[in-house]
Protein backbone atom coordinates (compact mmCIF):
# COMPACT_ATOMS: atom_id res chain seq x y z
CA UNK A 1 222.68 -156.84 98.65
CA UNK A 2 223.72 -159.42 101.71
CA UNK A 3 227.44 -159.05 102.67
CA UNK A 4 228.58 -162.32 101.31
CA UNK A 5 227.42 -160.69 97.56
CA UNK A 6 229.34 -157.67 98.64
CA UNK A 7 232.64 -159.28 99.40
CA UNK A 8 232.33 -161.68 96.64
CA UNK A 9 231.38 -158.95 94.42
CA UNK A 10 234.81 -156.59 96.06
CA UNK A 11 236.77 -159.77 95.07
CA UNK A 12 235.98 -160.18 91.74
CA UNK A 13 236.86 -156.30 91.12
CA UNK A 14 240.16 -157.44 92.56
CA UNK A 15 241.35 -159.97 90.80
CA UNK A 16 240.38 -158.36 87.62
CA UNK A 17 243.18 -157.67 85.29
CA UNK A 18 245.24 -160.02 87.66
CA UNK A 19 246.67 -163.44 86.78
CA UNK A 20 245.58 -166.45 88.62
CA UNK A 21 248.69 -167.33 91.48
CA UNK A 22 250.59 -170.26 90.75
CA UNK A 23 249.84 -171.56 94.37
CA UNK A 24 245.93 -171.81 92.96
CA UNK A 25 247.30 -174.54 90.68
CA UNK A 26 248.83 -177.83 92.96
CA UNK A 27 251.74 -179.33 91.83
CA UNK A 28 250.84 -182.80 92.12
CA UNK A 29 252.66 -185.67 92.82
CA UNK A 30 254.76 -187.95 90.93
CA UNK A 31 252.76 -190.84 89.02
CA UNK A 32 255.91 -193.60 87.70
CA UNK A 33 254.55 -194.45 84.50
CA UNK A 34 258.31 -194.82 83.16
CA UNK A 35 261.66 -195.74 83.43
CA UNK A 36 265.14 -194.12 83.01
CA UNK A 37 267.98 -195.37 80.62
CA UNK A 38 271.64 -193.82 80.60
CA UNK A 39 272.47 -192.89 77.37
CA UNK A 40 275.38 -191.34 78.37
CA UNK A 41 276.97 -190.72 81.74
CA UNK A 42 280.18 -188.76 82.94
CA UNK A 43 279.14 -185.43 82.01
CA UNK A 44 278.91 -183.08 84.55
CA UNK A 45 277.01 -180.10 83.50
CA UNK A 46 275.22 -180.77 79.99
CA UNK A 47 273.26 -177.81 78.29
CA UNK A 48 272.49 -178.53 75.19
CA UNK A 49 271.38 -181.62 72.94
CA UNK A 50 270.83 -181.79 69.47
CA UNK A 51 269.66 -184.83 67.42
CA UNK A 52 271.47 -186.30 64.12
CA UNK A 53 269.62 -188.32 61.82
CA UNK A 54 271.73 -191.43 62.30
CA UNK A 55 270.24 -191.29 65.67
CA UNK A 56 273.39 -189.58 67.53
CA UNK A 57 273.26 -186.87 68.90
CA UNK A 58 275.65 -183.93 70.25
CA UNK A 59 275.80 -182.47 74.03
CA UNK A 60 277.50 -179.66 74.90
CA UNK A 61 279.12 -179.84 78.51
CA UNK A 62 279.52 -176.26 80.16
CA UNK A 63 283.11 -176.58 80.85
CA UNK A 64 283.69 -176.41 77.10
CA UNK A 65 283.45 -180.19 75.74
CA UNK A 66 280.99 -180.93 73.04
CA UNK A 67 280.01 -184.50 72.98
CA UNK A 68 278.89 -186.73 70.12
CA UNK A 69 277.22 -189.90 71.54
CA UNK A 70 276.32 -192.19 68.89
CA UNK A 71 275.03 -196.11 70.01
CA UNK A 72 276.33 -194.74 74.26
CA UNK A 73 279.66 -194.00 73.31
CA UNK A 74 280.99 -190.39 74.00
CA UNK A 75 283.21 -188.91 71.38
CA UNK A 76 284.62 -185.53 71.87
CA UNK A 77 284.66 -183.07 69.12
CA UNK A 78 287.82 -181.35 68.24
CA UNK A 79 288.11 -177.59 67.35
CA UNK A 80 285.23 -175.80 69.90
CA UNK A 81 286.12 -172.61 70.92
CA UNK A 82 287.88 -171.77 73.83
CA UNK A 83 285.06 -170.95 76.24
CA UNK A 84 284.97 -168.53 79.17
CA UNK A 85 283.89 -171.02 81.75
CA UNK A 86 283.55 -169.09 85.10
CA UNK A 87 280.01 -168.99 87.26
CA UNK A 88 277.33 -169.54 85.06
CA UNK A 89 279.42 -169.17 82.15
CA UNK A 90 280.87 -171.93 79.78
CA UNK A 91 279.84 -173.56 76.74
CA UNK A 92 275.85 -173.19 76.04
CA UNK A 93 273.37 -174.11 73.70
CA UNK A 94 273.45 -176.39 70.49
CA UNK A 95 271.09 -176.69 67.70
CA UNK A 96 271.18 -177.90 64.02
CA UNK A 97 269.39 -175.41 61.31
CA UNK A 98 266.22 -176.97 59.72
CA UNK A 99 267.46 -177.96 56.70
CA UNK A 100 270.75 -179.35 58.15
CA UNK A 101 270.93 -182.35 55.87
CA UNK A 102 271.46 -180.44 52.77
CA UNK A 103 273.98 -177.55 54.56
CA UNK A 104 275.15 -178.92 57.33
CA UNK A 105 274.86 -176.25 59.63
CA UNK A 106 275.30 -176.40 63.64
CA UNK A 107 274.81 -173.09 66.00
CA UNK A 108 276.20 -172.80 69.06
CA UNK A 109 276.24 -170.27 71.82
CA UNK A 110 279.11 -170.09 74.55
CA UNK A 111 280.56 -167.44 77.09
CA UNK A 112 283.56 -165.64 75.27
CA UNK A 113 286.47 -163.79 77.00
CA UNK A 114 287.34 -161.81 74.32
CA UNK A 115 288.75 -158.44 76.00
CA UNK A 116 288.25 -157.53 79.98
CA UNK A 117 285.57 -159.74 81.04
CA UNK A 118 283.24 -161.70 78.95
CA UNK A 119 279.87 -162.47 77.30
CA UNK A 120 277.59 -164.36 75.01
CA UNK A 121 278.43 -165.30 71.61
CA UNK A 122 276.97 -166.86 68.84
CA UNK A 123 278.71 -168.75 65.87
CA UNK A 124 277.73 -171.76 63.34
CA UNK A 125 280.11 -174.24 61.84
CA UNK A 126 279.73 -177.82 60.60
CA UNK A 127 280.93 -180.90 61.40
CA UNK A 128 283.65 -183.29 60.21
CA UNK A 129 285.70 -186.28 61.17
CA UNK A 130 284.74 -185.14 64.11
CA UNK A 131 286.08 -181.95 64.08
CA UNK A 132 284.10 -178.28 64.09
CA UNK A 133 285.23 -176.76 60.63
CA UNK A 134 284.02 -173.46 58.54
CA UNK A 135 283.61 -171.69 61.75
CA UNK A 136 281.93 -168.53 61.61
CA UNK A 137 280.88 -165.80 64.32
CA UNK A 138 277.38 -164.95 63.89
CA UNK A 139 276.63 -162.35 66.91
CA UNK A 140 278.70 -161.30 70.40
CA UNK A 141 276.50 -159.43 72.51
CA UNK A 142 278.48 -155.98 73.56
CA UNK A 143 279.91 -154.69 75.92
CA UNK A 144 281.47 -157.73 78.33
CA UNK A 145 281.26 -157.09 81.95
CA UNK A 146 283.58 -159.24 84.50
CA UNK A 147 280.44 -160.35 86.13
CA UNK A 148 280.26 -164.28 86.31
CA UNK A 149 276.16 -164.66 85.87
CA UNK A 150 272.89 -164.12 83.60
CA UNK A 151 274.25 -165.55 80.28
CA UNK A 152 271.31 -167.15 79.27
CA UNK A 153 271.66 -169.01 76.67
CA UNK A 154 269.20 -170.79 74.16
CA UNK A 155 268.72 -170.84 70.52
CA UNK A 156 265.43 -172.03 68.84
CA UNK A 157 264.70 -171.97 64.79
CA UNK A 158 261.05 -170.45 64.02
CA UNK A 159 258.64 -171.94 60.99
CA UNK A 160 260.24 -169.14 58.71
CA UNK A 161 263.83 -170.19 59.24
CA UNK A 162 264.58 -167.24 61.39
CA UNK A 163 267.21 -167.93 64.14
CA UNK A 164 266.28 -166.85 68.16
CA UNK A 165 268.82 -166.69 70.75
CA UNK A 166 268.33 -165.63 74.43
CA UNK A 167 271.37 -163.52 76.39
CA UNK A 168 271.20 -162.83 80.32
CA UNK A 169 271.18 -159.68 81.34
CA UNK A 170 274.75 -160.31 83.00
CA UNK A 171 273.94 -159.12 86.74
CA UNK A 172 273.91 -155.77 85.15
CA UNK A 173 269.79 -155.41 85.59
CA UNK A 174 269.49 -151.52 85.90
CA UNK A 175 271.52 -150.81 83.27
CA UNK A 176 271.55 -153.57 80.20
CA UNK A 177 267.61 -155.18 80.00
CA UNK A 178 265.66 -151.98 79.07
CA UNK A 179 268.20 -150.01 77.18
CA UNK A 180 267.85 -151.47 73.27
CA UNK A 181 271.53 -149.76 72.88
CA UNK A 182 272.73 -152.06 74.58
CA UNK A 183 273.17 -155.85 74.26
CA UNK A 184 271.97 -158.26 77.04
CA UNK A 185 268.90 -159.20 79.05
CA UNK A 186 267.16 -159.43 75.02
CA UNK A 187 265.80 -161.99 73.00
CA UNK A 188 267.58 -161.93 69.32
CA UNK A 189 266.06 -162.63 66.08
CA UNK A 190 268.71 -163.40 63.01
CA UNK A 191 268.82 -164.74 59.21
CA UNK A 192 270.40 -167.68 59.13
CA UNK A 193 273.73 -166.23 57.88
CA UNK A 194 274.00 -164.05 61.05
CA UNK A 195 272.10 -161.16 59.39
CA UNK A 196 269.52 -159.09 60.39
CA UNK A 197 266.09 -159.16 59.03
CA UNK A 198 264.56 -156.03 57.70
CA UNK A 199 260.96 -156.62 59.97
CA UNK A 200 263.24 -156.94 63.20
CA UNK A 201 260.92 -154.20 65.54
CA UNK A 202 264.22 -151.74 66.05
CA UNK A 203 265.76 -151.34 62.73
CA UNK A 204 266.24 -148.22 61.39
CA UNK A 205 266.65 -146.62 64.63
CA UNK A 206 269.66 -144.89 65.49
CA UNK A 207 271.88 -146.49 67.82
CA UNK A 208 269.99 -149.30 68.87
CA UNK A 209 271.01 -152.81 68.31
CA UNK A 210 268.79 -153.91 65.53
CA UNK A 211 269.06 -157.52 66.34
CA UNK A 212 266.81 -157.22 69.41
CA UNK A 213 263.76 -158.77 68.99
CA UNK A 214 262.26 -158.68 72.59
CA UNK A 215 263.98 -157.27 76.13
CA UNK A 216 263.41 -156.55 79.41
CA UNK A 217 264.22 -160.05 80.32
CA UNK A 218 266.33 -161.19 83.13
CA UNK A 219 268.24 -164.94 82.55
CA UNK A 220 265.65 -166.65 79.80
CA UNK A 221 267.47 -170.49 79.90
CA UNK A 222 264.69 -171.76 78.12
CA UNK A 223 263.62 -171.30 74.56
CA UNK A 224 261.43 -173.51 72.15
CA UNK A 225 259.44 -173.22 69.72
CA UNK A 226 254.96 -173.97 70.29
CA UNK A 227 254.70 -177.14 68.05
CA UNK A 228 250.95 -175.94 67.21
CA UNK A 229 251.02 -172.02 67.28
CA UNK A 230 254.70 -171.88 65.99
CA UNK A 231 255.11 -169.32 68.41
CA UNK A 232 258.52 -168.85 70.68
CA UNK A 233 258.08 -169.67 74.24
CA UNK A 234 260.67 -168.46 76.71
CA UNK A 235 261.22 -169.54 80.46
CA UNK A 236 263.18 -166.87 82.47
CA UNK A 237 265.08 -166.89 86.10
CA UNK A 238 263.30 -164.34 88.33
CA UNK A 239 265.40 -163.27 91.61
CA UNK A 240 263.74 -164.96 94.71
CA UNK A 241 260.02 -165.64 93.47
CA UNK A 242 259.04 -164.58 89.78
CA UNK A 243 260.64 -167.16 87.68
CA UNK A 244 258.75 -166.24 84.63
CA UNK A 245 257.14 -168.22 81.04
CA UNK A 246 256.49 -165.57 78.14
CA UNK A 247 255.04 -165.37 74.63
CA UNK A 248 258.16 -163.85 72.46
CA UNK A 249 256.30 -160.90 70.91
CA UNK A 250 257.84 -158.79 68.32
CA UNK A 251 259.52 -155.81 70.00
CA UNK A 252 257.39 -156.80 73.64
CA UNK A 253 259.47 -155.08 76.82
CA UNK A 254 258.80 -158.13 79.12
CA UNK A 255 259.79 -155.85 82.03
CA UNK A 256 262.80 -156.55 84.13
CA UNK A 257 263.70 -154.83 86.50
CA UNK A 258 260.75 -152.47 86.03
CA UNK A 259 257.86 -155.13 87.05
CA UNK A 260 259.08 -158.35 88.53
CA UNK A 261 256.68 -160.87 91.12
CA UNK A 262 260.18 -161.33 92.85
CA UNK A 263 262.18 -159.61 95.92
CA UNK A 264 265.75 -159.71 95.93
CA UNK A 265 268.37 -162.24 97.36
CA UNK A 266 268.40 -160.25 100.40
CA UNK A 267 265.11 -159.43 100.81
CA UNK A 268 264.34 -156.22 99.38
CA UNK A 269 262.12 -154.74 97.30
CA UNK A 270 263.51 -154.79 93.35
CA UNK A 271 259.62 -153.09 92.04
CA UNK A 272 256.69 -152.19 93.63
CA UNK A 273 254.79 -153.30 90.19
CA UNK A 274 253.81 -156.68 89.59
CA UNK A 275 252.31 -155.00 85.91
CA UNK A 276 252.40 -151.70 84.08
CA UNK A 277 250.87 -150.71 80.56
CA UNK A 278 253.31 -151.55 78.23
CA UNK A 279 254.77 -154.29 79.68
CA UNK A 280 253.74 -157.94 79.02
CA UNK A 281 252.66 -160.09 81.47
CA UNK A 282 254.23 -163.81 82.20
CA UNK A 283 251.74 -166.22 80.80
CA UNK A 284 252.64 -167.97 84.11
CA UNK A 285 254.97 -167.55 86.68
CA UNK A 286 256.73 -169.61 90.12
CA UNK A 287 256.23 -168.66 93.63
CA UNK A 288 258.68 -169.88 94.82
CA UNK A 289 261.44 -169.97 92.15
CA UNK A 290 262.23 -172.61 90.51
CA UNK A 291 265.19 -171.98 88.68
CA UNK A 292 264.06 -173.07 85.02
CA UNK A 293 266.53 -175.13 82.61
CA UNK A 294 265.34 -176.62 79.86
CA UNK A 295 261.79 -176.58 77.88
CA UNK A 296 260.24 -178.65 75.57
CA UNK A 297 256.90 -179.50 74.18
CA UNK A 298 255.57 -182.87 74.18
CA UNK A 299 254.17 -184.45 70.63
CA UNK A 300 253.23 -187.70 69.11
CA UNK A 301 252.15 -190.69 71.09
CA UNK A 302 254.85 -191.81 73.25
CA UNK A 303 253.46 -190.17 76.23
CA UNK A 304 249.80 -189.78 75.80
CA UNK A 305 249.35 -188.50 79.11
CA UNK A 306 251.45 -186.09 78.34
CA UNK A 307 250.77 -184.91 75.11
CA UNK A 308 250.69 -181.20 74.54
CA UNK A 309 252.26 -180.57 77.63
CA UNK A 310 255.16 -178.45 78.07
CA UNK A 311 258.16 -180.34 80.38
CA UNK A 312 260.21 -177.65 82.27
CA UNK A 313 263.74 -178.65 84.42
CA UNK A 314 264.22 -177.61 87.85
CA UNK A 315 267.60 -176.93 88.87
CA UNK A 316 266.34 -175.97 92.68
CA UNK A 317 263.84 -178.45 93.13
CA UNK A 318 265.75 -181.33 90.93
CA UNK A 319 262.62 -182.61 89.10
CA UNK A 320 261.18 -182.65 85.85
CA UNK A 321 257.88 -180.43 85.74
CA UNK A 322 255.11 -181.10 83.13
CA UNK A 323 252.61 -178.52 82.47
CA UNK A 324 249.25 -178.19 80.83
CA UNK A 325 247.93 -175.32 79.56
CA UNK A 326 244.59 -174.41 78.06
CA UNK A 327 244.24 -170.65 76.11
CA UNK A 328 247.77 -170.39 77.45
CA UNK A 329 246.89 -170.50 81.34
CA UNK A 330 248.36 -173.58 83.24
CA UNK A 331 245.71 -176.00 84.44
CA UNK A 332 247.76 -178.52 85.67
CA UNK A 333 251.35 -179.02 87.07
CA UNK A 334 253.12 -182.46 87.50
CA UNK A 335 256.46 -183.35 88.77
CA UNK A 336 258.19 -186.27 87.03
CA UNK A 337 261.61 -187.92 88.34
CA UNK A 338 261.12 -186.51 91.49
CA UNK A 339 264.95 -185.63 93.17
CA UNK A 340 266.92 -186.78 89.79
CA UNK A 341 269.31 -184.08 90.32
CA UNK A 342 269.99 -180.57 89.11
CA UNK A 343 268.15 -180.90 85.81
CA UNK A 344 269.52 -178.90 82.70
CA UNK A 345 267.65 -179.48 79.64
CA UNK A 346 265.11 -181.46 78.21
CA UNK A 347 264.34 -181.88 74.63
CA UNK A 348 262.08 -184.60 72.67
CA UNK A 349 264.13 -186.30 70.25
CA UNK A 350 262.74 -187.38 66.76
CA UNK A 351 262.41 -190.83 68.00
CA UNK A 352 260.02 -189.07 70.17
CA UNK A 353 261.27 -190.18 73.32
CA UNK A 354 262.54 -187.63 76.04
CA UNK A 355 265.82 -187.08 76.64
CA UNK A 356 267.25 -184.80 79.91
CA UNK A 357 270.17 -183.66 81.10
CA UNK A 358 271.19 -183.52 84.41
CA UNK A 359 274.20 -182.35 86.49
CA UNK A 360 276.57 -185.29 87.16
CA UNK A 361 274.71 -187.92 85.55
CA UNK A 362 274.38 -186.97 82.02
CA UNK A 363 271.80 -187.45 79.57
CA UNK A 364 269.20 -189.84 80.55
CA UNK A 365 265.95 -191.32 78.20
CA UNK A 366 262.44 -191.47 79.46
CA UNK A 367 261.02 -194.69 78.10
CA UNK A 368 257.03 -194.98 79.14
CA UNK A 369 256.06 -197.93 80.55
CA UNK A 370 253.78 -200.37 78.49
């Protein structure tokens, strides 16, 4: 055996069990296929959008404004909660339940300050005259903590009607992701109502917070559900390096702080361990970060060269990032609107056009060019 078979032979033991680096897959270039219509402007840090049949739609803005914007006009709906809106806390995610045109119901998550400190909650209500009524409080994570980062926050329906919600682990990352007493740093799965299905993975055990679905996660601010699989797909913040995209799995420990492919803000070492048995590896993951806001999955044949692809913000970078994946490993990466700002969210409305959210512009549509 010639030394070129041995090394190439030493490499290929390597790499086994390892996933392949994000650096081996270029992120190319901007092609402008498109342009970009204001739907609405003069919102300065929009999270979430959700889509009304008349075409509307509502925006939540972090500071604690909920929008309704309805032919470019911004109405504000009366009655939201008073939100905790401090750091990366404020007013969150929006999303109507499946069968919202026969009950009517919205869900919401926002940063409460209900006691010393603060922390996710989750409630439902519907909407009238433009007013939130029949308000109910579905979930508030426990216990709050005056820390001001790592709430999350996303909510995504499944095929079954179940309800997902995301929660940061609040700063608090050797104490809250891998203890399933405690609230924070999980992925939720709920009933509708707010209750908790009998299959969740922890119920039944004592003291453990039977809501919990997944955990060991870190800030996910990005959760949607796999158009094809039906599957829940999650995008988390790593620290510097490690930003991660998962596979919700039923009762998975996704492994923060224990494995992380991140170092700390200053430098030092957070884990040794990139992977451990037990512990579920990132389908994919960003070296460097790129702070991820926003997911969703493109359909239909608005964009046909980017159908199937899965369009991910970038707060850091301040593009749009459009992914392909084949047997869930990223082939291909793609920026789109290159420096638009400190994107939030994207979502694909039922028009089928893409709509995103960024920082001091406010919600913007992609129309492809013909």
């Amino acid at each position: 055996m010639n030394r070129i078979t041995l090394l190439f032979c030493a490499f290929i033991i390597s790499c086994q069990g390892q996933q392949v680096k994000p650096n081996d897959i270029p992120l190319q270039d901007e092609v402008k296929s498109y342009t970009l219509e204001t739907i609405a402007d003069g919102i300065n840090i929009p999270w979430g959008m959700a889509f009304l049949a008349d075409g509307s739609m509502l925006v939540t803005e972090k500071s604690g404004i909920i929008f309704h914007i309805k032919n470019k006009v911004k109405t504000e709906v009366k009655n939201v909660p008073a939100v905790y809106n401090r750091g990366q806390g404020g007013l969150l995610d929006i999303v109507l339940h499946p069968n919202y045109a026969k009950n009517g119901w919205i869900y919401i998550t926002y940063s409460t300050k209900e006691g010393e400190g603060s922390n996710t909650k989750l409630i439902r209500a519907k909407l009238e005259n433009e007013s939130l009524v029949q308000i109910e409080t579905l979930y508030k994570c426990e216990p709050n903590t005056t820390k001001s980062h790592h709430f999350g926050s996303r909510i995504v329906f499944d095929n079954e009607g179940y309800l997902y919600f995301s929660a940061g682990e609040r700063g608090e990352h050797f104490v809250n992701p891998q203890d399933i007493t405690r609230d924070n740093g999980k992925i939720y799965r709920l009933n509708d109502d707010g209750s908790i299905p009998k299959d969740n993975p922890f119920v039944g055990k004592a003291n453990v917070k039977e809501a919990i679905y997944s955990y060991g996660h870190r800030n996910p601010q990005g959760l949607v559900k796999n158009p094809i699989t039906g599957e829940i797909w999650e995008h988390e913040h790593g620290p510097q390096g490690g930003d991660e995209i998962n596979i919700i799995k039923k009762g998975a420990n996704y492994g923060w702080p224990v494995v992380t492919y991140g170092i700390d803000y200053d430098n030092t070492i957070i884990s040794k361990d990139k992977q451990k048995p037990g512990i579920e590896d990132p389908i994919y993951y960003w070296l460097p970060s790129i702070a991820p806001c926003g997911m969703t999955f493109v359909t239909g044949d608005k964009y046909p060269d980017w159908k199937n692809g899965l369009l991910v913000g970038s707060l850091k970078f301040q593009y749009l990032e459009l992914l392909k994946f084949k047997d869930n490993k990223v082939i291909s990466r793609q920026k789109i609107a290159t420096d638009i700002g400190r994107l939030r969210n994207v979502a694909q409305g039922p028009d089928g056009y893409i709509y995103i959210g960024v920082e001091g512009k406010g919600i913007l549509k992609i129309i492809p060019n013909q």
